[in-house]
C-alpha atoms as a PDB file:
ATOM      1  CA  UNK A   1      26.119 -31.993  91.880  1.00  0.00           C
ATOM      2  CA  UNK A   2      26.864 -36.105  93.150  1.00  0.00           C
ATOM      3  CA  UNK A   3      25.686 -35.127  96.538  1.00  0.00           C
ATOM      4  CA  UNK A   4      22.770 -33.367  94.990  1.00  0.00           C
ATOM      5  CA  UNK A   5      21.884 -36.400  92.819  1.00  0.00           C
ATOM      6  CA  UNK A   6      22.562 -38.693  95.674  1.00  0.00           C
ATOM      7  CA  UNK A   7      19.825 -36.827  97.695  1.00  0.00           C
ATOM      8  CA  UNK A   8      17.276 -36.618  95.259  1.00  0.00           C
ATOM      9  CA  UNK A   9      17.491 -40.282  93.624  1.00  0.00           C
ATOM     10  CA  UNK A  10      15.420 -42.792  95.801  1.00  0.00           C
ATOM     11  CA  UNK A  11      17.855 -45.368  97.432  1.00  0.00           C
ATOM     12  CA  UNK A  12      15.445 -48.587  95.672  1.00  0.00           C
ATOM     13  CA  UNK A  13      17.222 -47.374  92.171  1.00  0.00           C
ATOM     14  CA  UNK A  14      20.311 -45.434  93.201  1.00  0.00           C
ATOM     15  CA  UNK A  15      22.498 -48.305  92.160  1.00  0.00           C
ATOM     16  CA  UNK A  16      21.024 -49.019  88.286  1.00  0.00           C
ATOM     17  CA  UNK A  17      21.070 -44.922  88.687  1.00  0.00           C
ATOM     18  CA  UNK A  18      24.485 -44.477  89.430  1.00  0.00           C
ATOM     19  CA  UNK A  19      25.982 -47.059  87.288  1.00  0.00           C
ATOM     20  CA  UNK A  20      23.922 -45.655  84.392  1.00  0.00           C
ATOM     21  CA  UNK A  21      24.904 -42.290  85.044  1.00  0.00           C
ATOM     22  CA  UNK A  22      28.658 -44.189  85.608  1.00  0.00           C
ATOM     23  CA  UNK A  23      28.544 -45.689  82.027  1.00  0.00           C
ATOM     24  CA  UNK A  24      27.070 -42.560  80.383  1.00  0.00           C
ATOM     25  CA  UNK A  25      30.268 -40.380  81.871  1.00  0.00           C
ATOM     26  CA  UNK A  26      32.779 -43.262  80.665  1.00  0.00           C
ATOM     27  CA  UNK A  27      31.280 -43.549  76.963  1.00  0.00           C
ATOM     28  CA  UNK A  28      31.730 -40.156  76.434  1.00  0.00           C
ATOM     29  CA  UNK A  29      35.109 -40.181  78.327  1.00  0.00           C
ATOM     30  CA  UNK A  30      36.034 -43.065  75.619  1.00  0.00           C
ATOM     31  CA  UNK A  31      34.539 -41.251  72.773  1.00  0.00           C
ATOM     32  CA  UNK A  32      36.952 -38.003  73.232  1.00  0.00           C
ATOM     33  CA  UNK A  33      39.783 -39.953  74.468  1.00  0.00           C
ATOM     34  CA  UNK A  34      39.764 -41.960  70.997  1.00  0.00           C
ATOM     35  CA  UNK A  35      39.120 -38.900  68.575  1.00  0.00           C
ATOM     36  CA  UNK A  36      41.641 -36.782  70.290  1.00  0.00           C
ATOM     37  CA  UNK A  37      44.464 -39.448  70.073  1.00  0.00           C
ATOM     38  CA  UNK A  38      43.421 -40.114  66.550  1.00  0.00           C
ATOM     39  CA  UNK A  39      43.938 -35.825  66.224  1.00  0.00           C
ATOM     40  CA  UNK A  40      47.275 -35.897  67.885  1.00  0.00           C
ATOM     41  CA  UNK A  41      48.439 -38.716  65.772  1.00  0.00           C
ATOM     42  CA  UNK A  42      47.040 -37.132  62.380  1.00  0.00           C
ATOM     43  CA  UNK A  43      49.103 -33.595  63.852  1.00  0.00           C
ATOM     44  CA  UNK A  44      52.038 -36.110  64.216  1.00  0.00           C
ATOM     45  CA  UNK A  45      52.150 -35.744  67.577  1.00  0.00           C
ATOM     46  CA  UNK A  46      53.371 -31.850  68.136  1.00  0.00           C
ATOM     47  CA  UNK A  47      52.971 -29.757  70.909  1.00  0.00           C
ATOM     48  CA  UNK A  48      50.612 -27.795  69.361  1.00  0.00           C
ATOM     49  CA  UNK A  49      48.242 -29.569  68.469  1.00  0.00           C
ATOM     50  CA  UNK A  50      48.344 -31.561  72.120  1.00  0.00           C
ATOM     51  CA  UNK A  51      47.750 -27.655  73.233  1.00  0.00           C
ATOM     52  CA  UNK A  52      44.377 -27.224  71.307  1.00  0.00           C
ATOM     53  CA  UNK A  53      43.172 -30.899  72.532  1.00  0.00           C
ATOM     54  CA  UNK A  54      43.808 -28.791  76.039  1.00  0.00           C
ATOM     55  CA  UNK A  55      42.082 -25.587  74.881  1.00  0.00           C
ATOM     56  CA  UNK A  56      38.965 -27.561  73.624  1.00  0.00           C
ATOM     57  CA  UNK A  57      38.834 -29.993  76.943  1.00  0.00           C
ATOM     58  CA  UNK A  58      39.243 -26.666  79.131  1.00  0.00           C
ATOM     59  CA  UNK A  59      36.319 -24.613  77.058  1.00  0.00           C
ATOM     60  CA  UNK A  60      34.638 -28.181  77.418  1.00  0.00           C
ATOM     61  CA  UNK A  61      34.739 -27.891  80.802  1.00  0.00           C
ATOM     62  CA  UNK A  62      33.693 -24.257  81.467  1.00  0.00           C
ATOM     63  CA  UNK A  63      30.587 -24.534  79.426  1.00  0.00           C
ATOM     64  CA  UNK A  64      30.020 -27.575  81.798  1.00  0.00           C
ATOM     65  CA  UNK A  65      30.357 -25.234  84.426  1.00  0.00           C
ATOM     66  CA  UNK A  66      28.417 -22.450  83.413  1.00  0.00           C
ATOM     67  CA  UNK A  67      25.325 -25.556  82.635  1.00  0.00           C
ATOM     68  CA  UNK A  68      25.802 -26.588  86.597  1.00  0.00           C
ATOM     69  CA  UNK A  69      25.503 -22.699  87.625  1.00  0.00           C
ATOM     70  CA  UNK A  70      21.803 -22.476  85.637  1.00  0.00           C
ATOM     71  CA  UNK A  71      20.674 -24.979  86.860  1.00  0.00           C
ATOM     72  CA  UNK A  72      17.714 -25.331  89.708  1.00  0.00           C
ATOM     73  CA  UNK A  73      17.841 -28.021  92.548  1.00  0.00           C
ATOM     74  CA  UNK A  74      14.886 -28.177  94.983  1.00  0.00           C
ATOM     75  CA  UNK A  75      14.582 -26.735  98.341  1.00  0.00           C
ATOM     76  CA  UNK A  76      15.426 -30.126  99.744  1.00  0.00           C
ATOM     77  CA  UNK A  77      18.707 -30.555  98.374  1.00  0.00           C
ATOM     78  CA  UNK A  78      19.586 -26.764  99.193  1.00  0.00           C
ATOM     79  CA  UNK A  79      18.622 -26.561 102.411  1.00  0.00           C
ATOM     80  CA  UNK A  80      21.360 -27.744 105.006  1.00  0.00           C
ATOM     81  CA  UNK A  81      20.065 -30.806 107.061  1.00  0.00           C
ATOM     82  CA  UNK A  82      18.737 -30.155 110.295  1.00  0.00           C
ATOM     83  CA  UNK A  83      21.871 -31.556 111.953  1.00  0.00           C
ATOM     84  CA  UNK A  84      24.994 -33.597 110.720  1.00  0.00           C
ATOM     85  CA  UNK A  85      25.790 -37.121 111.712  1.00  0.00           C
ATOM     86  CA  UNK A  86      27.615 -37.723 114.610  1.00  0.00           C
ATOM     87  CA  UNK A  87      30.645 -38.295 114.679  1.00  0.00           C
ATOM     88  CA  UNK A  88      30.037 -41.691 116.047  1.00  0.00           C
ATOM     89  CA  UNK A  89      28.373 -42.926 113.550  1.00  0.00           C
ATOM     90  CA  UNK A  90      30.696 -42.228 111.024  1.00  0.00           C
ATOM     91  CA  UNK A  91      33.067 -44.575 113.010  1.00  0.00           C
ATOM     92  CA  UNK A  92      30.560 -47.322 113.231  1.00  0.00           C
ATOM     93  CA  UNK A  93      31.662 -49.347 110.081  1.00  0.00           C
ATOM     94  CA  UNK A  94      35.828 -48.644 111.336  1.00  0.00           C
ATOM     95  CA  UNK A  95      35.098 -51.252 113.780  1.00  0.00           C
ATOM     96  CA  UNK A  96      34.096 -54.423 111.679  1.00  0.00           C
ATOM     97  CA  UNK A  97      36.821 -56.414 110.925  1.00  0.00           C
ATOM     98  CA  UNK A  98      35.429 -57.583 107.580  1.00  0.00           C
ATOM     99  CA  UNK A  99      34.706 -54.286 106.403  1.00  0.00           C
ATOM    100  CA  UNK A 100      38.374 -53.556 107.215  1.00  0.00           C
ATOM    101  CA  UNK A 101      39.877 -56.406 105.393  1.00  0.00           C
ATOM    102  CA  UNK A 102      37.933 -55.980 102.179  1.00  0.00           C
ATOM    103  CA  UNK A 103      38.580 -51.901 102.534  1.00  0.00           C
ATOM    104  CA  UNK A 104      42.202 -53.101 102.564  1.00  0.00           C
ATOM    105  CA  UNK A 105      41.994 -55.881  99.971  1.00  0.00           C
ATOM    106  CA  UNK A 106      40.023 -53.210  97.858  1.00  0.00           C
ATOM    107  CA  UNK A 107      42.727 -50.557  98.426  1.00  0.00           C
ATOM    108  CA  UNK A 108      45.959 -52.693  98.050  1.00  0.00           C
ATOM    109  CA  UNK A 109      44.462 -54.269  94.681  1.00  0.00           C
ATOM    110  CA  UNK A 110      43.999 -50.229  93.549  1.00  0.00           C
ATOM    111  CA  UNK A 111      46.778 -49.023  94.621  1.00  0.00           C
ATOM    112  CA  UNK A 112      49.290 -52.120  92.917  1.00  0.00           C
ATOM    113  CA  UNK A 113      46.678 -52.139  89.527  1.00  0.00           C
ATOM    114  CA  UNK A 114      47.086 -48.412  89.261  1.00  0.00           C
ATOM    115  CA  UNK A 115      51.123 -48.125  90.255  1.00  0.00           C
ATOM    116  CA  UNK A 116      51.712 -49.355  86.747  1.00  0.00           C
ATOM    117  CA  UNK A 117      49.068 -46.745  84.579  1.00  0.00           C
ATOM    118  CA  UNK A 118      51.218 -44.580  84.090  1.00  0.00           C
ATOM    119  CA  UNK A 119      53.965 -46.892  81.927  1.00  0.00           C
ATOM    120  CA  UNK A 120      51.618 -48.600  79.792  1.00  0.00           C
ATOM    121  CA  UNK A 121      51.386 -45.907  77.128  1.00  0.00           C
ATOM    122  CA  UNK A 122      54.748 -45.062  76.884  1.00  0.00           C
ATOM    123  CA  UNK A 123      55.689 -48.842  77.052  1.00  0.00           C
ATOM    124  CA  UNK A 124      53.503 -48.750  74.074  1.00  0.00           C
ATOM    125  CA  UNK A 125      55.096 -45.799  72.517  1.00  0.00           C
ATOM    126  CA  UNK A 126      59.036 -46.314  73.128  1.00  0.00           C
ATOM    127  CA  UNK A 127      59.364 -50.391  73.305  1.00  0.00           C
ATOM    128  CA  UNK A 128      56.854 -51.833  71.008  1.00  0.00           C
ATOM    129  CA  UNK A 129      57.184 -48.322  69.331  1.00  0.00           C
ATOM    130  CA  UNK A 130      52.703 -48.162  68.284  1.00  0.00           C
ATOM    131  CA  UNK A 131      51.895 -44.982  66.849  1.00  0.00           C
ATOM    132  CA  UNK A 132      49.817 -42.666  69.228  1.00  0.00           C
ATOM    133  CA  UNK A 133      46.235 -43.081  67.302  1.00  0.00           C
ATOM    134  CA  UNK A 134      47.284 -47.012  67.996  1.00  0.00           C
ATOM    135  CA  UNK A 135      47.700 -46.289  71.887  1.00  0.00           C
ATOM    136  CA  UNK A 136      44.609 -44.197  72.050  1.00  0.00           C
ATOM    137  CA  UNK A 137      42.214 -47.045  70.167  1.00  0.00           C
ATOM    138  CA  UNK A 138      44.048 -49.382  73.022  1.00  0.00           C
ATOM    139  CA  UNK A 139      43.251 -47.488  75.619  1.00  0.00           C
ATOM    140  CA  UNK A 140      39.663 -47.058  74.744  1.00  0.00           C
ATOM    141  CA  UNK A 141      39.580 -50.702  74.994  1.00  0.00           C
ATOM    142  CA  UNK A 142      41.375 -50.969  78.408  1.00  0.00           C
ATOM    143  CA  UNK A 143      38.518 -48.481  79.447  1.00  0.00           C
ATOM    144  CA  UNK A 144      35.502 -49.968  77.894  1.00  0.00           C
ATOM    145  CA  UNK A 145      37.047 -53.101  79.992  1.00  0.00           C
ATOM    146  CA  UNK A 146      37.028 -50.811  83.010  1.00  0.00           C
ATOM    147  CA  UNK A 147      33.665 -49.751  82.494  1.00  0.00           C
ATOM    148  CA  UNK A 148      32.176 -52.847  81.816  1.00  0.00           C
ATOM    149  CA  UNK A 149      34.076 -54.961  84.601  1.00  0.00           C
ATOM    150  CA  UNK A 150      32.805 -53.512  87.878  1.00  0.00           C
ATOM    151  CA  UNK A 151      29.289 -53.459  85.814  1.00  0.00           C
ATOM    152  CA  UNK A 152      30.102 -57.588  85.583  1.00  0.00           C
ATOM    153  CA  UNK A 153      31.487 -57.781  89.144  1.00  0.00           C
ATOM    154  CA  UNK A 154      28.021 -56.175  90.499  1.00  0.00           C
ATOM    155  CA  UNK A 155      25.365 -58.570  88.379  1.00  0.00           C
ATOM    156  CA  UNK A 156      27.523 -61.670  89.666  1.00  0.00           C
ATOM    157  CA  UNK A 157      27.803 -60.385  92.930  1.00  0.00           C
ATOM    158  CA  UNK A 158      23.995 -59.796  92.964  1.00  0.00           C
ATOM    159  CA  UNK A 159      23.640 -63.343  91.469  1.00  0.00           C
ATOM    160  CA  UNK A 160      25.989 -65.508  93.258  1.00  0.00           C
ATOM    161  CA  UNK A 161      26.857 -63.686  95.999  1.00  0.00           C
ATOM    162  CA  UNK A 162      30.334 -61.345  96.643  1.00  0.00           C
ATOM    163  CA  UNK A 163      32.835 -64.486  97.168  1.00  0.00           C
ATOM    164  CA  UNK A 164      32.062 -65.105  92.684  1.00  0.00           C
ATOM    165  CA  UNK A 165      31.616 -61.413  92.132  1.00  0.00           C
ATOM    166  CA  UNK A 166      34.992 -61.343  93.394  1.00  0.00           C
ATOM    167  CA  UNK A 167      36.186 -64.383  91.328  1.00  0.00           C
ATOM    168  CA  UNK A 168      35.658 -62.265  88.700  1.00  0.00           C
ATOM    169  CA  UNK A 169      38.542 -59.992  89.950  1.00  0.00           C
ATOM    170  CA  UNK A 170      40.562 -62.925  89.330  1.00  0.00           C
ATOM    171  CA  UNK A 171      39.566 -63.651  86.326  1.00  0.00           C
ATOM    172  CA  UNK A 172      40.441 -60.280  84.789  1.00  0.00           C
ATOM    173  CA  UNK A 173      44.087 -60.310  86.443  1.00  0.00           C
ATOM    174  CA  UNK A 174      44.792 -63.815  84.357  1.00  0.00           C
ATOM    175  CA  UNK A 175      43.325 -61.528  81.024  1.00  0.00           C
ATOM    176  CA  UNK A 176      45.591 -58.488  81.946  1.00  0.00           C
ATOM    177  CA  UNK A 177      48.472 -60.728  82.697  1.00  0.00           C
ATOM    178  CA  UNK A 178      47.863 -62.764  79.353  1.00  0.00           C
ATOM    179  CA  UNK A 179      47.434 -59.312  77.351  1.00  0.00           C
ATOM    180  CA  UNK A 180      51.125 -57.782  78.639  1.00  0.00           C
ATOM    181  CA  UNK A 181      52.629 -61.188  78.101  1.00  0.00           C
ATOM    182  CA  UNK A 182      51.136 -61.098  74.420  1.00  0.00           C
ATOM    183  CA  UNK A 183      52.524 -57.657  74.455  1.00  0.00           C
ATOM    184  CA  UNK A 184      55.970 -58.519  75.863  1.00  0.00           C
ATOM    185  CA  UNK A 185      56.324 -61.057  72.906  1.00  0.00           C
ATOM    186  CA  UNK A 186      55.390 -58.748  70.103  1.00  0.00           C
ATOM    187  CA  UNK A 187      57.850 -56.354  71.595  1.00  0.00           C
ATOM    188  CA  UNK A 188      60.423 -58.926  71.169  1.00  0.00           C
ATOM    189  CA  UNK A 189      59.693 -59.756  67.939  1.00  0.00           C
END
């Protein structure tokens, strides 16, 4: 469906497209995330009612599926291209060295901002001991954050230029770091 998109979106608006379509997927993302924590903490937090949040995101889904199967795409997105790309060219950007060291800044700052994901909610739950409806509103604000942070990143980058766009990276580490230290002191207390 992306690919399809991709093809069938002029390139002068694929950007505002994308990060439209980006936001869109997110708010609804944030809007179930936050009613079904607000369900699971209302169900005090039992297995089965953690198994019908499942059931409903899994029919969810299908129905999803079953809208991607109806629908029509033209010709030119169903038609395979008259040849691939070579392989050469797929190599091309491999062999910039600044493309390399911002893939690898990129990566490294994903990879060491992701590594901790996982423990946030249960440091939530077992140390500072929040509620699960608590957690949930929390982490719809960590994502509306995430959605609206590369959103920022892009307009200054397309403003100033990528060295302030990528101040702003900088800027949100101090906010994370100042938010766990805030929550490292109210576990404390």
């Amino acid at each position: 469906w992306s690919a399809a998109i991709g093809e069938l979106v002029p390139p002068r608006i694929s950007a505002r497209f994308f990060s439209r379509r980006n936001l869109a997927f997110g708010f609804w993302t944030l809007l179930t995330g936050s009613i079904a924590s607000q369900i699971a903490e209302r169900g005090r937090s039992s297995l089965v009612i953690y198994g019908w949040i499942f059931a409903a995101a899994g029919l969810a889904r299908l129905a999803g599926l079953v809208f991607l199967w109806r629908m029509k795409f033209p010709d030119s997105v169903m038609k395979p291209g008259a040849e691939p790309p070579a392989w050469a060219e797929l190599w091309v950007p491999l062999r910039d060295r600044n493309y390399l060291k911002l893939a690898a800044f990129i990566g490294l700052w994903g990879l060491l901002l992701n590594l901790g994901q996982p423990f946030y909610p249960m440091f939530l739950l077992q140390v500072v001991q929040r509620p699960v409806g608590d957690v949930g509103w929390l982490t719809v604000l960590a994502g509306i954050g995430g959605l609206l942070g590369p959103w920022i990143i892009a307009w200054a980058s397309d403003l100033f230029g990528l060295k302030v766009g990528f101040a702003f990276i900088g800027i949100f580490t101090v906010l994370l770091i100042a938010s766990v230290s805030i929550l490292l002191k109210g576990a404390k207390n």
